[in-house]
Protein backbone atom coordinates (compact mmCIF):
# COMPACT_ATOMS: atom_id res chain seq x y z
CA UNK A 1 137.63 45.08 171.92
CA UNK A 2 136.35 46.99 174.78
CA UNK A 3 137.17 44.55 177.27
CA UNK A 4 140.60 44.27 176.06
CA UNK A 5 140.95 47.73 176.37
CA UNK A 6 139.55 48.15 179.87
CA UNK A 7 141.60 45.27 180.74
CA UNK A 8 144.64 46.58 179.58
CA UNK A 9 143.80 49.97 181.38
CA UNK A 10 143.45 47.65 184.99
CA UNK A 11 146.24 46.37 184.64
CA UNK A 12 148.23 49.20 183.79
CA UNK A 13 147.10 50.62 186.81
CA UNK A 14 147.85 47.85 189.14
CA UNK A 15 151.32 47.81 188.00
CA UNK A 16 152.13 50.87 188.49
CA UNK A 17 150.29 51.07 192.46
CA UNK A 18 152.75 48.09 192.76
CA UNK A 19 155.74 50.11 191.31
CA UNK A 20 154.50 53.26 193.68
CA UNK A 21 154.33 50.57 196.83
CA UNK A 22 158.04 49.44 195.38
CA UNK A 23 158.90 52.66 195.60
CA UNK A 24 157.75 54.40 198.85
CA UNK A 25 158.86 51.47 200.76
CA UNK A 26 162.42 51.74 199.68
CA UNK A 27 162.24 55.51 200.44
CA UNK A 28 160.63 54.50 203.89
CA UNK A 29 163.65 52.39 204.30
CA UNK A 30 166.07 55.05 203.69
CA UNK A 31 164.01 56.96 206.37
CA UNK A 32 163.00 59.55 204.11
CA UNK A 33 159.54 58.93 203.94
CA UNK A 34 157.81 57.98 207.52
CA UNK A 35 154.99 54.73 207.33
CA UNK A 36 152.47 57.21 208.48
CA UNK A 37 153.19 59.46 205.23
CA UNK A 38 153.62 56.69 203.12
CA UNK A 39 149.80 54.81 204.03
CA UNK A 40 148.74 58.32 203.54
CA UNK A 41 149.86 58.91 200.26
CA UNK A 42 148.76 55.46 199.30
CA UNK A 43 145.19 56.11 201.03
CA UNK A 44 144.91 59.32 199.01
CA UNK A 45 145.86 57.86 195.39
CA UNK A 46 143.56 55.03 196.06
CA UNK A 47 140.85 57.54 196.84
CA UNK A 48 141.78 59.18 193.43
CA UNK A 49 141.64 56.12 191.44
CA UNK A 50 138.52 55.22 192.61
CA UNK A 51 136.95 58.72 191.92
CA UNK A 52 138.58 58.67 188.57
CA UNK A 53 137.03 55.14 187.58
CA UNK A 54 133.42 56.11 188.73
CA UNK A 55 133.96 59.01 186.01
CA UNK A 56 135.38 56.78 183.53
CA UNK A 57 132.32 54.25 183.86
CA UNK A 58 130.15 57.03 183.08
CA UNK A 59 131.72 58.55 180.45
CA UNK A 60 131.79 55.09 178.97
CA UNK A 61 128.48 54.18 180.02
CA UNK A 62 127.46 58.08 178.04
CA UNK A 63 129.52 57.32 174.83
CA UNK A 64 127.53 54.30 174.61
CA UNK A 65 124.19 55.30 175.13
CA UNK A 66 125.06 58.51 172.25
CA UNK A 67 126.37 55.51 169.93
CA UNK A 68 122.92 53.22 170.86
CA UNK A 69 120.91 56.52 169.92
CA UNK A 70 122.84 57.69 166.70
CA UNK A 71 122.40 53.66 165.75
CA UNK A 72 118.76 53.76 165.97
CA UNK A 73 119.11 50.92 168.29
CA UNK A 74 116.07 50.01 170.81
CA UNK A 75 116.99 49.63 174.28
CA UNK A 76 115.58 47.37 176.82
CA UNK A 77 113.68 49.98 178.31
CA UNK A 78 112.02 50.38 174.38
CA UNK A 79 110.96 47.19 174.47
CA UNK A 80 109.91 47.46 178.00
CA UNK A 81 107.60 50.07 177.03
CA UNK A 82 106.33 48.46 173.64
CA UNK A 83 105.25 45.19 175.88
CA UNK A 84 102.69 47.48 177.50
């Protein structure tokens, strides 16, 4: 179920960078937008997106460790340390 969702989420997003490319383009055609402003834009929402999924993974990767916790469930690093 998480994969589905995180799938659905990454693809979401790559439609709509492709609708925002759609879009810019046809505004750089019109000459309202210059391709200098336009890879600039599309440099800085890529920058975004990336900073925004490194805080996603570790919210995700947080929820998961509380739910592993509450759960009572041992981790690899319990077992790790019951080997010794």
């Amino acid at each position: 179920m998480l994969k589905e969702l995180l799938y659905t989420g990454v693809g979401g997003a790559l439609l709509l960078k492709e609708r925002v490319e759609e879009e810019l383009k046809k505004l750089e055609e019109k000459g309202k937008l210059n391709s200098t402003d336009t890879k600039s834009f599309l440099e800085s929402l890529k920058s975004k997106g990336e900073d925004e999924e490194k805080r996603l993974k570790e919210e995700i990767k947080s929820a998961i460790r509380e739910v592993i916790e509450e759960l009572g469930i041992a981790t690899k690093q319990d077992i790790e340390e019951l080997k010794r």
